[in-house]
C-alpha atoms as a PDB file:
ATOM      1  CA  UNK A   1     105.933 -16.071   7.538  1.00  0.00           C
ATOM      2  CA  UNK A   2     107.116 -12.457   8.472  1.00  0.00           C
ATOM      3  CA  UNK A   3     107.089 -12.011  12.427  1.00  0.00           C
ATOM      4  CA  UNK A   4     103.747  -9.564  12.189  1.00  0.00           C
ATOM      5  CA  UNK A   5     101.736 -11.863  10.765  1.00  0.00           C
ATOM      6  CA  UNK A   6     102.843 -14.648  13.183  1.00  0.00           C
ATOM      7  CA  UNK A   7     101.876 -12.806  16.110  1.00  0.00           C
ATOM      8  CA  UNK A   8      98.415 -11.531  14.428  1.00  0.00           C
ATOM      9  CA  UNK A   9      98.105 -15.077  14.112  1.00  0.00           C
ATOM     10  CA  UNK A  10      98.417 -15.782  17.506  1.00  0.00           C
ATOM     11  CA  UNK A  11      96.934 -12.764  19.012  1.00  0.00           C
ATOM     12  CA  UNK A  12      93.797 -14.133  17.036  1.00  0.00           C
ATOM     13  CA  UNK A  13      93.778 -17.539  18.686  1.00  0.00           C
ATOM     14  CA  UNK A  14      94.215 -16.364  21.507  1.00  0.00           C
ATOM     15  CA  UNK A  15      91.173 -13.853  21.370  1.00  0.00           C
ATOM     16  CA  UNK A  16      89.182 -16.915  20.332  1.00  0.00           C
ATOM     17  CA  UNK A  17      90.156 -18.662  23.272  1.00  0.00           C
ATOM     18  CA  UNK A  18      89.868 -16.008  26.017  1.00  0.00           C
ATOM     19  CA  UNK A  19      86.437 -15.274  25.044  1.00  0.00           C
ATOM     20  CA  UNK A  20      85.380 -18.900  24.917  1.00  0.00           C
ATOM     21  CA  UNK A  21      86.564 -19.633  28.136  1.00  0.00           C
ATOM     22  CA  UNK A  22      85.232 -16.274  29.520  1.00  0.00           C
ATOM     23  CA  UNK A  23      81.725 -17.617  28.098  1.00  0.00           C
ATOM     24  CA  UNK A  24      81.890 -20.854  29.535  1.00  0.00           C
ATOM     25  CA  UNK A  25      83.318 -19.993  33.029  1.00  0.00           C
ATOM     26  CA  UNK A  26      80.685 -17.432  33.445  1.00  0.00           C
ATOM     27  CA  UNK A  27      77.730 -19.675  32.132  1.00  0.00           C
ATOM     28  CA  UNK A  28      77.271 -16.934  29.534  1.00  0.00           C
ATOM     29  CA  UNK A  29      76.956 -16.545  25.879  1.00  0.00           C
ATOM     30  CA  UNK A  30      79.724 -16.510  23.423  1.00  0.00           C
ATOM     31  CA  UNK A  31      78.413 -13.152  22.519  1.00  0.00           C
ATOM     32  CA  UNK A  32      78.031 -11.743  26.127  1.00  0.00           C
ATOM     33  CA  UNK A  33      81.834 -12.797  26.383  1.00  0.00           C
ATOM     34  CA  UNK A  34      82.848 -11.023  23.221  1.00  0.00           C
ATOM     35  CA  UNK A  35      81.106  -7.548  24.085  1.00  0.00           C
ATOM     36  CA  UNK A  36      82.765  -8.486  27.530  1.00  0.00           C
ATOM     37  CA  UNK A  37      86.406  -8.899  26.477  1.00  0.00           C
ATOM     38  CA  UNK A  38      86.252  -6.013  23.116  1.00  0.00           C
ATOM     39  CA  UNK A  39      84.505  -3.675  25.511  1.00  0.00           C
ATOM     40  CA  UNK A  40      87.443  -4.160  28.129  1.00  0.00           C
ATOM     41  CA  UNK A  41      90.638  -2.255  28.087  1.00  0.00           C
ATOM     42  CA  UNK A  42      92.561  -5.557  28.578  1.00  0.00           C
ATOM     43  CA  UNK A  43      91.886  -6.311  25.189  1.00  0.00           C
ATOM     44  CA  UNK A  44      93.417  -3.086  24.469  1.00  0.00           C
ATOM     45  CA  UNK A  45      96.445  -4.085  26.084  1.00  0.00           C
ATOM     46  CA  UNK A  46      96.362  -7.008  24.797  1.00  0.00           C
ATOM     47  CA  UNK A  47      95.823  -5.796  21.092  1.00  0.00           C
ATOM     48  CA  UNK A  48      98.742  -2.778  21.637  1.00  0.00           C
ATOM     49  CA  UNK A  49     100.820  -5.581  23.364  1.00  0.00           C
ATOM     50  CA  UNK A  50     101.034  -3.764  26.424  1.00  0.00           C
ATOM     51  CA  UNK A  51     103.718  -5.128  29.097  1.00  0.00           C
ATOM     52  CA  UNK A  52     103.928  -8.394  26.891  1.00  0.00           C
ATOM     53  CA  UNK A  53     100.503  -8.973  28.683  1.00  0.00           C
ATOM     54  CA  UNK A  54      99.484 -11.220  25.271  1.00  0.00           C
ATOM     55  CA  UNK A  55     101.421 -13.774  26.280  1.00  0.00           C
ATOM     56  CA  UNK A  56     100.201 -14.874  29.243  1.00  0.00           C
ATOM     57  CA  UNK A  57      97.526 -18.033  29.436  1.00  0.00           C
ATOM     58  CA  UNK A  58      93.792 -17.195  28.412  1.00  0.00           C
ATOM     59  CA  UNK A  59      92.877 -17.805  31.503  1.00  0.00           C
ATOM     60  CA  UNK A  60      94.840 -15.886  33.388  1.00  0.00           C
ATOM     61  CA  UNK A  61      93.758 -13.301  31.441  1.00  0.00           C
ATOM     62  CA  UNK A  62      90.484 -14.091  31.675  1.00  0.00           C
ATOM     63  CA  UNK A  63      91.145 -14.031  36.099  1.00  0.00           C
ATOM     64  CA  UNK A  64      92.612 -10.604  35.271  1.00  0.00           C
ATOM     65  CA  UNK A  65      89.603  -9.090  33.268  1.00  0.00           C
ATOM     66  CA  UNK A  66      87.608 -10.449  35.585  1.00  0.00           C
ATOM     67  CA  UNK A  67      89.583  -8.762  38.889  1.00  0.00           C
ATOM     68  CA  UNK A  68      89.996  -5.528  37.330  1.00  0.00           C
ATOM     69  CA  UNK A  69      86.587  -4.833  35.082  1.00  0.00           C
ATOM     70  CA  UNK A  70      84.121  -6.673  37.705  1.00  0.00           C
ATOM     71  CA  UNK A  71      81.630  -4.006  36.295  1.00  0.00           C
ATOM     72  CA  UNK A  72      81.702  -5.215  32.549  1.00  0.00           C
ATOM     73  CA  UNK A  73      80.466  -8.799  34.116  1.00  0.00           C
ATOM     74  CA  UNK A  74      76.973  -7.544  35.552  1.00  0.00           C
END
C-alpha cells in the first residue's frame, strides 16, 4: 500500500474512534458526537495533519476538543 492511503486508512479509524468515545463519555449520541467532532476545528487539524496532532490517542484528543471547543458540547 502507498503511504497516502495508509494514513487515510488510519486517519479513518481513528475518526471512528474519537467520535465513539466522544459519544459515550458524554452520554450522547453517536450523531451528536459526529456534528461535535466535524463541526470542530480539531478535526481540521487533524484532517490537514496539523503539528502531527493525528497521532496522538483518541482520547486525548477527545480531552483536547473538549478543553478547547467547550461551546460545541452544550
Amino acid at each position: 500500500m502507498e503511504d497516502k492511503v495508509l494514513e487515510q486508512v488510519y486517519q479513518e479509524g481513528l475518526e471512528e474512534r474519537l467520535i465513539a468515545y466522544i459519544a459515550e463519555s458524554n452520554g450522547i449520541t453517536l450523531e451528536k458526537a459526529m456534528s461535535i467532532y466535524y463541526g470542530s476545528k480539531l478535526s481540521t487539524k487533524i484532517h490537514n495533519g496539523n503539528e502531527d496532532i493525528q497521532y496522538l490517542d483518541y482520547k486525548v484528543l477527545a480531552d483536547i476538543l473538549k478543553e478547547t471547543e467547550p461551546e460545541l458540547f452544550k
